[in-house]
PDB file of N, CA and C in Angstrom:
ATOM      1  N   UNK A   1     -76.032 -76.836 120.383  1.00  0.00           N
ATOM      2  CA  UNK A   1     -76.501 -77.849 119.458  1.00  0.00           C
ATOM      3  C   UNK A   1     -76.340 -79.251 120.052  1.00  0.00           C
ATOM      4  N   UNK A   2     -75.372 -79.334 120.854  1.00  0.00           N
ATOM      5  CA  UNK A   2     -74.954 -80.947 121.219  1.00  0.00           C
ATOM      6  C   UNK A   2     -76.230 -81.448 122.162  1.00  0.00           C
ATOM      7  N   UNK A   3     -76.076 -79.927 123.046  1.00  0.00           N
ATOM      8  CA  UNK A   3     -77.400 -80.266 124.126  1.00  0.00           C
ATOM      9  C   UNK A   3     -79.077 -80.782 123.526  1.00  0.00           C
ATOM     10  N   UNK A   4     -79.219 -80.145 122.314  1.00  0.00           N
ATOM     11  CA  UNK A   4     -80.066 -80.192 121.885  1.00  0.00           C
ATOM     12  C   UNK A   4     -79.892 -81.678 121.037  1.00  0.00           C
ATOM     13  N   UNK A   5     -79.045 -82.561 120.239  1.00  0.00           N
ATOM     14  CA  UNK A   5     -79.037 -83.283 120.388  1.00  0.00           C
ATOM     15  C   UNK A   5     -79.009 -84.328 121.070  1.00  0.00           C
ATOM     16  N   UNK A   6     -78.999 -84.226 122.254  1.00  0.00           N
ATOM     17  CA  UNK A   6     -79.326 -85.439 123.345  1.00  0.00           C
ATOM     18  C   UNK A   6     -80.736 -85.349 123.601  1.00  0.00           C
ATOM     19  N   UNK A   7     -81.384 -84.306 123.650  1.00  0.00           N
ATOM     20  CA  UNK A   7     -82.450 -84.132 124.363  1.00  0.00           C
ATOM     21  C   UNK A   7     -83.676 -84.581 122.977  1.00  0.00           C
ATOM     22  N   UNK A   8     -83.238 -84.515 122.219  1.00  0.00           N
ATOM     23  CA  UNK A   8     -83.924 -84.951 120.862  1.00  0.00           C
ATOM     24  C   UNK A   8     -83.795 -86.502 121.251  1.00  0.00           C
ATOM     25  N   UNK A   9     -82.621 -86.880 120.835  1.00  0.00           N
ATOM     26  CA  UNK A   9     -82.567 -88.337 121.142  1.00  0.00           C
ATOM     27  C   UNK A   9     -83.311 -88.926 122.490  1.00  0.00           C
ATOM     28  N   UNK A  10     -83.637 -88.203 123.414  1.00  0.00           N
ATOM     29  CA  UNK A  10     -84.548 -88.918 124.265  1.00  0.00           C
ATOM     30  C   UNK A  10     -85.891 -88.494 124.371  1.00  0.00           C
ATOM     31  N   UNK A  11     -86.393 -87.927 123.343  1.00  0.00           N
ATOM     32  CA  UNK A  11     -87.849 -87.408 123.360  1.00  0.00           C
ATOM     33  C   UNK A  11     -88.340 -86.217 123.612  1.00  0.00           C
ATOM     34  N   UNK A  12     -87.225 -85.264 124.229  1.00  0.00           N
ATOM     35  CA  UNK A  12     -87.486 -83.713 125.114  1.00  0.00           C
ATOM     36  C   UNK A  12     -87.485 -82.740 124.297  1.00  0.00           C
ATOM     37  N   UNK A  13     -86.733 -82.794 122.999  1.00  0.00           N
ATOM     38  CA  UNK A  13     -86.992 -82.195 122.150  1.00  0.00           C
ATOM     39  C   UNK A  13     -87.942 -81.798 120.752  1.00  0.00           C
ATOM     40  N   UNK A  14     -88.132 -81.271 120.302  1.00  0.00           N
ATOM     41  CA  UNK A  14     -89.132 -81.179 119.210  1.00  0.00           C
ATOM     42  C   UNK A  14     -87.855 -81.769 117.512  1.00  0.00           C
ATOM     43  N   UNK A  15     -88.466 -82.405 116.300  1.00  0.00           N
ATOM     44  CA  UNK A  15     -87.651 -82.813 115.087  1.00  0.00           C
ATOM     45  C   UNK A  15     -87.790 -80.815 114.412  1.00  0.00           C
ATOM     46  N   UNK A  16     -86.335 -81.536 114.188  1.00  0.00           N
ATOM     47  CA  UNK A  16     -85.935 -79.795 112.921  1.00  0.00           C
ATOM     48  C   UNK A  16     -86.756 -80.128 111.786  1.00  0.00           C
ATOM     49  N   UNK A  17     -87.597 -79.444 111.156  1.00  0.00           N
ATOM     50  CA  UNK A  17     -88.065 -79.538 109.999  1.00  0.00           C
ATOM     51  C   UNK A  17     -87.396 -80.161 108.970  1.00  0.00           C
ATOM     52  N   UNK A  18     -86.165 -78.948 108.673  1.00  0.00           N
ATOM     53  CA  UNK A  18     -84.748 -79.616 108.179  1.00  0.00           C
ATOM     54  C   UNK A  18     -84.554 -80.442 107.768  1.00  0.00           C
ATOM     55  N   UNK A  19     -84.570 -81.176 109.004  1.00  0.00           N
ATOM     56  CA  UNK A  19     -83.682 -82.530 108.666  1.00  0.00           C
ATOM     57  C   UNK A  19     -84.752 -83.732 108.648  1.00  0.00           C
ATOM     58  N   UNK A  20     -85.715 -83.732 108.513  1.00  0.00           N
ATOM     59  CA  UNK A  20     -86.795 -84.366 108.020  1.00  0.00           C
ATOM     60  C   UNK A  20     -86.160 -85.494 107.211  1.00  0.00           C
ATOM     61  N   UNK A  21     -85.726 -85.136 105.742  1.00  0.00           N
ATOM     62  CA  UNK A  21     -85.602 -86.392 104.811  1.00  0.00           C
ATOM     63  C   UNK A  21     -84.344 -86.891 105.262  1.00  0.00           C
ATOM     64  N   UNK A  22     -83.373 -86.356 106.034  1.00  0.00           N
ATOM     65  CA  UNK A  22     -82.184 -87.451 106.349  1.00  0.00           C
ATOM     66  C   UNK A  22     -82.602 -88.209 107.350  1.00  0.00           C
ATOM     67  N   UNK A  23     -83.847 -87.556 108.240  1.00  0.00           N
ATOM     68  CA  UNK A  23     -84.334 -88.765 109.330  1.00  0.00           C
ATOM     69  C   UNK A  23     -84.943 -89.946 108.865  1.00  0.00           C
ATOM     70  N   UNK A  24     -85.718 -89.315 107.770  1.00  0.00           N
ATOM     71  CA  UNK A  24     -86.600 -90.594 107.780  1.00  0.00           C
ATOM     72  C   UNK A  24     -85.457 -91.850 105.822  1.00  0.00           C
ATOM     73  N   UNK A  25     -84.333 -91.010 105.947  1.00  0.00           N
ATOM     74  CA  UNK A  25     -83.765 -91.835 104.924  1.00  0.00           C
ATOM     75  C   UNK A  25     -82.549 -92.885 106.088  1.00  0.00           C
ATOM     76  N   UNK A  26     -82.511 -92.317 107.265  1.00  0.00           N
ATOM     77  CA  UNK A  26     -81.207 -92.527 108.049  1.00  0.00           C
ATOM     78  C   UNK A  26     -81.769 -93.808 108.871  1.00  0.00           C
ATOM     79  N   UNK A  27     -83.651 -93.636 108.634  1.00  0.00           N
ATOM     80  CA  UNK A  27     -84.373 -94.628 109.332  1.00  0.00           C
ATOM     81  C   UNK A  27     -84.431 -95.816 108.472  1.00  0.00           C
ATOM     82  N   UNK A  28     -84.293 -95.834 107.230  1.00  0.00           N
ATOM     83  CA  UNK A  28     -84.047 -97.276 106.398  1.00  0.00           C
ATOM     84  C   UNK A  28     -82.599 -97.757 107.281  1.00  0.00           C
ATOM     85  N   UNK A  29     -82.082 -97.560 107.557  1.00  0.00           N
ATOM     86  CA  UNK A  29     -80.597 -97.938 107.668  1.00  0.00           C
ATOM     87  C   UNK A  29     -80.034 -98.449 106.266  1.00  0.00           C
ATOM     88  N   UNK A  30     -79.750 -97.785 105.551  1.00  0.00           N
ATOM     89  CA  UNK A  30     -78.585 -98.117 104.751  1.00  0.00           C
ATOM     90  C   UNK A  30     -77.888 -98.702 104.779  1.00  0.00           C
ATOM     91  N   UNK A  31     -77.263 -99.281 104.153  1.00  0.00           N
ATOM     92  CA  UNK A  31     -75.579 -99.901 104.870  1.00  0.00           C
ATOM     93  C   UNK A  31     -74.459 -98.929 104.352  1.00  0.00           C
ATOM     94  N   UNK A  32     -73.695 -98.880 104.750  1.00  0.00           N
ATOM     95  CA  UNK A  32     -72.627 -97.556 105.098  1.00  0.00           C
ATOM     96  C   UNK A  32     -71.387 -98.417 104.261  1.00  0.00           C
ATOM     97  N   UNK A  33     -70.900 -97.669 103.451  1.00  0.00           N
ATOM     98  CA  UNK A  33     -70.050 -98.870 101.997  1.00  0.00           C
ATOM     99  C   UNK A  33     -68.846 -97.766 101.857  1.00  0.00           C
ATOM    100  N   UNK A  34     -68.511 -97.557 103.189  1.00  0.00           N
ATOM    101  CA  UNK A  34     -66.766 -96.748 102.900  1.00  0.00           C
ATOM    102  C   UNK A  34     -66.115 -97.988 103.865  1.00  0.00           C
ATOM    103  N   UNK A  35     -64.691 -97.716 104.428  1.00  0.00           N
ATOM    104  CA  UNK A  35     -64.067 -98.546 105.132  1.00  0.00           C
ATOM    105  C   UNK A  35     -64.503 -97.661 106.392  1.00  0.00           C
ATOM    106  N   UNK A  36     -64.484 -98.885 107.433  1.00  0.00           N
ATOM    107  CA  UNK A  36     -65.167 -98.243 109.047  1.00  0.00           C
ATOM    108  C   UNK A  36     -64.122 -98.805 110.011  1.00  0.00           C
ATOM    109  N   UNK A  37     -64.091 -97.969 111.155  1.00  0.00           N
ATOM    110  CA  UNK A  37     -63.337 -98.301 112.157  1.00  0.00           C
ATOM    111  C   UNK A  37     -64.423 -98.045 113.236  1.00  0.00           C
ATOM    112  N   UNK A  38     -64.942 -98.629 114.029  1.00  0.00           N
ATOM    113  CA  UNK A  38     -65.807 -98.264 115.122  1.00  0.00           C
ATOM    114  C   UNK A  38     -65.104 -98.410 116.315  1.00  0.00           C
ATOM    115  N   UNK A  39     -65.190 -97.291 117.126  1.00  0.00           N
ATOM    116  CA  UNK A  39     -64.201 -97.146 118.570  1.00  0.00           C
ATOM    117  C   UNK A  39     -65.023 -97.137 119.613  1.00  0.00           C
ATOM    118  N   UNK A  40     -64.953 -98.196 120.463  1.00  0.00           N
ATOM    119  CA  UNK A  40     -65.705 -97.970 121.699  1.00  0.00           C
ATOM    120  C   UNK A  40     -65.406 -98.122 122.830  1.00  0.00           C
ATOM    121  N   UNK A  41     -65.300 -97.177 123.852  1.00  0.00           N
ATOM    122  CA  UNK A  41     -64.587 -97.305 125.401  1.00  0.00           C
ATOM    123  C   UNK A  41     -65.400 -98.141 126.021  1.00  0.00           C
ATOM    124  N   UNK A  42     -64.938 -99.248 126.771  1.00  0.00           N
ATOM    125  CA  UNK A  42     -65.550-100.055 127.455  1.00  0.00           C
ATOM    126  C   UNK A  42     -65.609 -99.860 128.545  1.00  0.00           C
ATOM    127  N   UNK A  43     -65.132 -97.969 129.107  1.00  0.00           N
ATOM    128  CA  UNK A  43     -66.432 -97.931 130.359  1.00  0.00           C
ATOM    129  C   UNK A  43     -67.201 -96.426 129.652  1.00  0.00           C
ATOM    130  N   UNK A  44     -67.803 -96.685 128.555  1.00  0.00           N
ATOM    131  CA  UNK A  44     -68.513 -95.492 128.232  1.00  0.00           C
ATOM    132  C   UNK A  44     -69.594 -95.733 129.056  1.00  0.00           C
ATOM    133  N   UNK A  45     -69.654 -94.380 129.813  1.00  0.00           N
ATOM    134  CA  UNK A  45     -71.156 -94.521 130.902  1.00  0.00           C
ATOM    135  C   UNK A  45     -72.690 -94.269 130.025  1.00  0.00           C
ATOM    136  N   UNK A  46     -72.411 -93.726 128.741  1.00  0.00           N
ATOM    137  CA  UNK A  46     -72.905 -92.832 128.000  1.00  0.00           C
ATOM    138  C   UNK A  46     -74.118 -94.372 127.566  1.00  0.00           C
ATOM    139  N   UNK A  47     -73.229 -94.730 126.762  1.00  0.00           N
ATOM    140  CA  UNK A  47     -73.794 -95.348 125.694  1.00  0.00           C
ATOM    141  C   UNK A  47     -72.929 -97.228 126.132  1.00  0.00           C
ATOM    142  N   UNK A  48     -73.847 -98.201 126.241  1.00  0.00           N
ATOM    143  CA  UNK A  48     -73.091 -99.371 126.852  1.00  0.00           C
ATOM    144  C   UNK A  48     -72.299 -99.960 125.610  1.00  0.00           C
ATOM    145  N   UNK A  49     -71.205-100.686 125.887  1.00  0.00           N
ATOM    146  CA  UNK A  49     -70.368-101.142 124.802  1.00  0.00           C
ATOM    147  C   UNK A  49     -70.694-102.497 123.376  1.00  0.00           C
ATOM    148  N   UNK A  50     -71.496-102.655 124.819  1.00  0.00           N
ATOM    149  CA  UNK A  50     -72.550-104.017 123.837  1.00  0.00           C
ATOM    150  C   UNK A  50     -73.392-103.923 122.974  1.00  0.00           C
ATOM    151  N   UNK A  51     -74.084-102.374 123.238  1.00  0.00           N
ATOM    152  CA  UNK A  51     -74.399-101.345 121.562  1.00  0.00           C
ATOM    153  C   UNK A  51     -73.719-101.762 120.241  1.00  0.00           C
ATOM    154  N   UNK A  52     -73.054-101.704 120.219  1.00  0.00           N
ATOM    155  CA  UNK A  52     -72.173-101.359 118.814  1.00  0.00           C
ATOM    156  C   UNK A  52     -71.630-103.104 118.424  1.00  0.00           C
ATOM    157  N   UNK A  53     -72.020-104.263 119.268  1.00  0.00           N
ATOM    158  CA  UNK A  53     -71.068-105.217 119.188  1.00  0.00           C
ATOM    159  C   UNK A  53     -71.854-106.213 118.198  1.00  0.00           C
ATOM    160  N   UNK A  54     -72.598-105.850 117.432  1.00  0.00           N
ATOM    161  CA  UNK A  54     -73.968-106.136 115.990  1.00  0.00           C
ATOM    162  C   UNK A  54     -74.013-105.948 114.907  1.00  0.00           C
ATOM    163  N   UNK A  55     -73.239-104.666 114.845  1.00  0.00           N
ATOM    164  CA  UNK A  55     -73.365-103.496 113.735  1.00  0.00           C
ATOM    165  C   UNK A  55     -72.530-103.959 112.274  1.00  0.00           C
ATOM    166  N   UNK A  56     -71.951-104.854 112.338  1.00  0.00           N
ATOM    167  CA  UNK A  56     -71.002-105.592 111.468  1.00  0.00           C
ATOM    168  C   UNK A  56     -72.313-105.392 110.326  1.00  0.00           C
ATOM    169  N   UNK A  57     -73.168-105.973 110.275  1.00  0.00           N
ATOM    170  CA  UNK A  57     -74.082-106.177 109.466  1.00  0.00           C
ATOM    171  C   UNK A  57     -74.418-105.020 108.132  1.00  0.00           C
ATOM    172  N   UNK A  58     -74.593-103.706 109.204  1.00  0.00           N
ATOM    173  CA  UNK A  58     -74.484-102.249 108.551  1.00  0.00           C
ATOM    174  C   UNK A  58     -73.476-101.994 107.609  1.00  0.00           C
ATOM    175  N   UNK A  59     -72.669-102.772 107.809  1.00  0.00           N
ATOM    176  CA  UNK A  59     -71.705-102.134 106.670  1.00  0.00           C
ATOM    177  C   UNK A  59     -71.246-103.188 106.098  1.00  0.00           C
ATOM    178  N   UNK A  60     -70.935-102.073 104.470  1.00  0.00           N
ATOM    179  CA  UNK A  60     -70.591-103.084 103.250  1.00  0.00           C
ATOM    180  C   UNK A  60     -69.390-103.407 102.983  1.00  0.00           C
ATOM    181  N   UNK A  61     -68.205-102.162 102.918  1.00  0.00           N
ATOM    182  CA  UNK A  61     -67.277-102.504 102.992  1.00  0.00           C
ATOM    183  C   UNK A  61     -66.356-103.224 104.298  1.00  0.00           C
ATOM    184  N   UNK A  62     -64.735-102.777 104.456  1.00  0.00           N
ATOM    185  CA  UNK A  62     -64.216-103.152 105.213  1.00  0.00           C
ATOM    186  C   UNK A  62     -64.741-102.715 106.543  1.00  0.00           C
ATOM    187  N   UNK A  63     -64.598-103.199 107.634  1.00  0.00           N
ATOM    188  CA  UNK A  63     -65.082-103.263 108.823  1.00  0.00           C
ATOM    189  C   UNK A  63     -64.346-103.576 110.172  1.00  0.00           C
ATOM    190  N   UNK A  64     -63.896-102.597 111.085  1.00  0.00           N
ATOM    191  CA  UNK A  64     -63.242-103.294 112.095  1.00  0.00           C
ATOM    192  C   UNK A  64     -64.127-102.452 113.547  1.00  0.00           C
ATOM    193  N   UNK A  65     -64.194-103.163 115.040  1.00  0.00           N
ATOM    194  CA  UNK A  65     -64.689-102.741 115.922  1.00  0.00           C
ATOM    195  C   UNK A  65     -63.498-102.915 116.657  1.00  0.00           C
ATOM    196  N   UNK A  66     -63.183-101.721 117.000  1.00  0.00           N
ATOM    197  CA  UNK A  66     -62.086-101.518 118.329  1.00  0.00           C
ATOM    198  C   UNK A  66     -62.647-101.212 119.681  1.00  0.00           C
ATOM    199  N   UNK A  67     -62.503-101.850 120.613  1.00  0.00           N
ATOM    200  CA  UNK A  67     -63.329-101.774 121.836  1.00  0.00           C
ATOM    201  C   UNK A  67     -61.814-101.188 122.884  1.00  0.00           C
ATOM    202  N   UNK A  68     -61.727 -99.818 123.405  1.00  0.00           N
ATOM    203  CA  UNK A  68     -60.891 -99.675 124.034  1.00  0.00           C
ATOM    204  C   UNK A  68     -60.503 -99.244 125.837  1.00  0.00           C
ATOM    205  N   UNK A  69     -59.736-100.204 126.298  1.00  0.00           N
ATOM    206  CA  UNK A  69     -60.132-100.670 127.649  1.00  0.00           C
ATOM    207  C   UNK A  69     -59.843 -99.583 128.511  1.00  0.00           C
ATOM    208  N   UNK A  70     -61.017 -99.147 129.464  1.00  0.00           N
ATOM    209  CA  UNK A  70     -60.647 -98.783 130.732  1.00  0.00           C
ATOM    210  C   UNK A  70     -60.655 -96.770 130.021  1.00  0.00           C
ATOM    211  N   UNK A  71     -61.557 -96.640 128.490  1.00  0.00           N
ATOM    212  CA  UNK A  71     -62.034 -95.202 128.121  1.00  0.00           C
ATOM    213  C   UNK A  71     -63.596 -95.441 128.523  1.00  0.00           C
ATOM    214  N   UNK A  72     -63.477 -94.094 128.044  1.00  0.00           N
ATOM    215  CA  UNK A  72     -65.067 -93.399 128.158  1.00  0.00           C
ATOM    216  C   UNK A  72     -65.608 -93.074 127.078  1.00  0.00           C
ATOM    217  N   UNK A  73     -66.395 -91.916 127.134  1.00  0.00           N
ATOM    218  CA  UNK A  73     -67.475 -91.524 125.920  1.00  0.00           C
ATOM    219  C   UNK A  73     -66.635 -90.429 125.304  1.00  0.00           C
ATOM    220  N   UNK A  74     -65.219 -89.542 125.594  1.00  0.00           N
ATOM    221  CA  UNK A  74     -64.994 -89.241 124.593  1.00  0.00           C
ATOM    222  C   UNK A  74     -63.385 -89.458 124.322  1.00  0.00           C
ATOM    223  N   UNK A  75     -63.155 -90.643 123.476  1.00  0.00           N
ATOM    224  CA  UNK A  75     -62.113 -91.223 122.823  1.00  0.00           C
ATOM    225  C   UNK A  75     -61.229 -90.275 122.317  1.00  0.00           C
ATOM    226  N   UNK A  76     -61.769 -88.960 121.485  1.00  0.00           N
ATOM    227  CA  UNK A  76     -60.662 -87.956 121.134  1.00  0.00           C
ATOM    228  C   UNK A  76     -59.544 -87.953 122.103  1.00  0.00           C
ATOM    229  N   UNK A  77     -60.041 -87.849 123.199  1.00  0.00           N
ATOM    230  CA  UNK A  77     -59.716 -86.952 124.429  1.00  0.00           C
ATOM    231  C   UNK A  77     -58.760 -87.625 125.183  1.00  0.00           C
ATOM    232  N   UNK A  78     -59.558 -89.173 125.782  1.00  0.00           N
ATOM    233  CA  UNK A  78     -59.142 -90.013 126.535  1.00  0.00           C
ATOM    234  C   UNK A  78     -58.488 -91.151 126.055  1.00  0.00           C
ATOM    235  N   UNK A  79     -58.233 -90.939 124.977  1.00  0.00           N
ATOM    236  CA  UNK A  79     -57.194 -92.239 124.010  1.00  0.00           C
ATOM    237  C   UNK A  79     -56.944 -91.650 122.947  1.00  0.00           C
ATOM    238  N   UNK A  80     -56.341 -90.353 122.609  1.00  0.00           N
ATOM    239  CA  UNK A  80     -55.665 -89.619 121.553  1.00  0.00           C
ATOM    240  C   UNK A  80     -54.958 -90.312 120.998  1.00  0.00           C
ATOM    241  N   UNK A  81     -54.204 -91.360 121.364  1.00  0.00           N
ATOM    242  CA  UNK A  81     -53.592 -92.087 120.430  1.00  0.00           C
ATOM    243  C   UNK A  81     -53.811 -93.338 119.706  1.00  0.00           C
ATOM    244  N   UNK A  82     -54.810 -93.857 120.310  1.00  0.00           N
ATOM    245  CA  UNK A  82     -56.086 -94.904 119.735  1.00  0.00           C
ATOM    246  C   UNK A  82     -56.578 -94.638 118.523  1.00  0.00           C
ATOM    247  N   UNK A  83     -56.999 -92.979 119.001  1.00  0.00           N
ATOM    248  CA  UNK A  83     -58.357 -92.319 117.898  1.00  0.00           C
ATOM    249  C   UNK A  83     -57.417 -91.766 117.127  1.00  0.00           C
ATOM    250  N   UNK A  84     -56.419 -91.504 117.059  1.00  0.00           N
ATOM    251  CA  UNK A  84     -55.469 -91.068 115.917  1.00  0.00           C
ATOM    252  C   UNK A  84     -55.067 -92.109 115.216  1.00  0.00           C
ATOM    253  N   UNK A  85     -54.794 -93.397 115.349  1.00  0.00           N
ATOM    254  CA  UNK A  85     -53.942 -93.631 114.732  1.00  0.00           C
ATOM    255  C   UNK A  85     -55.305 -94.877 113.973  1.00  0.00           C
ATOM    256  N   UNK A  86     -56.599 -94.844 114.471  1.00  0.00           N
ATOM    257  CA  UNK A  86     -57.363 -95.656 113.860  1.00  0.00           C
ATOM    258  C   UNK A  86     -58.210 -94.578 112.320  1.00  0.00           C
ATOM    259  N   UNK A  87     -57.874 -92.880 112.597  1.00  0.00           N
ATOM    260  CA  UNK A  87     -58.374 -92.143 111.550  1.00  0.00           C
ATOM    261  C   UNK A  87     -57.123 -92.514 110.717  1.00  0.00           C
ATOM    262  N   UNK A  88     -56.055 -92.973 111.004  1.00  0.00           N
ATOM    263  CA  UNK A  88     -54.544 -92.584 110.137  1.00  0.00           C
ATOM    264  C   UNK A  88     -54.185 -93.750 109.434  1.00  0.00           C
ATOM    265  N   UNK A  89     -55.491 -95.176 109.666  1.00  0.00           N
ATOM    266  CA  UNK A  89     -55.176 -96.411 108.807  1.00  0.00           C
ATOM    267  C   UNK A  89     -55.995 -96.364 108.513  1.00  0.00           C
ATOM    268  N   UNK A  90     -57.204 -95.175 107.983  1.00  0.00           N
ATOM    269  CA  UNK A  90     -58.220 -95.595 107.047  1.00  0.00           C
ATOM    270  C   UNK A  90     -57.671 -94.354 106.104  1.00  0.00           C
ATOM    271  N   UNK A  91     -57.053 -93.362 106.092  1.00  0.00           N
ATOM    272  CA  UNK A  91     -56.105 -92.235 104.783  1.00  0.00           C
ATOM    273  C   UNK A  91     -55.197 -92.525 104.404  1.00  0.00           C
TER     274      UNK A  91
END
């Protein structure tokens, strides 16, 4: 599935029927009205860090962007204690 989500996201794939109305509701952009923590490794090769450095706008409620130095694209992994303890001040 993951594979198949990338390859969607760059055009190679065909849209799930499925998920049709969350695409085209996910395409309004909403604004997102829980409390947010956004985590981003500032050497994600993946996805550049300056992506996400806008997004304030998207959301209604509380809002914080953690940019964390010298990770990658997966934060679980490579800053377990970053990504823990930023799920453990929003419960």
């Amino acid at each position: 599935m993951v594979i198949h989500s990338y390859r969607h996201r760059f055009g190679l794939a065909p849209d799930d029927p499925d998920l049709e109305d969350t695409e085209r509701r996910l395409t309004e952009q909403p604004r997102i009205n829980v409390p947010t923590i956004v985590l981003h490794g500032s050497a994600n090769g993946v996805i550049p860090v300056t992506s996400s450095a806008n997004h304030r706008p998207l959301f209604g409620a509380a809002y914080e962007r953690r940019v964390l130095a010298k990770v990658g694209h997966n934060l679980p992994q490579e800053a377990p204690l970053d990504f823990s303890a930023a799920v453990l001040s929003l419960i």
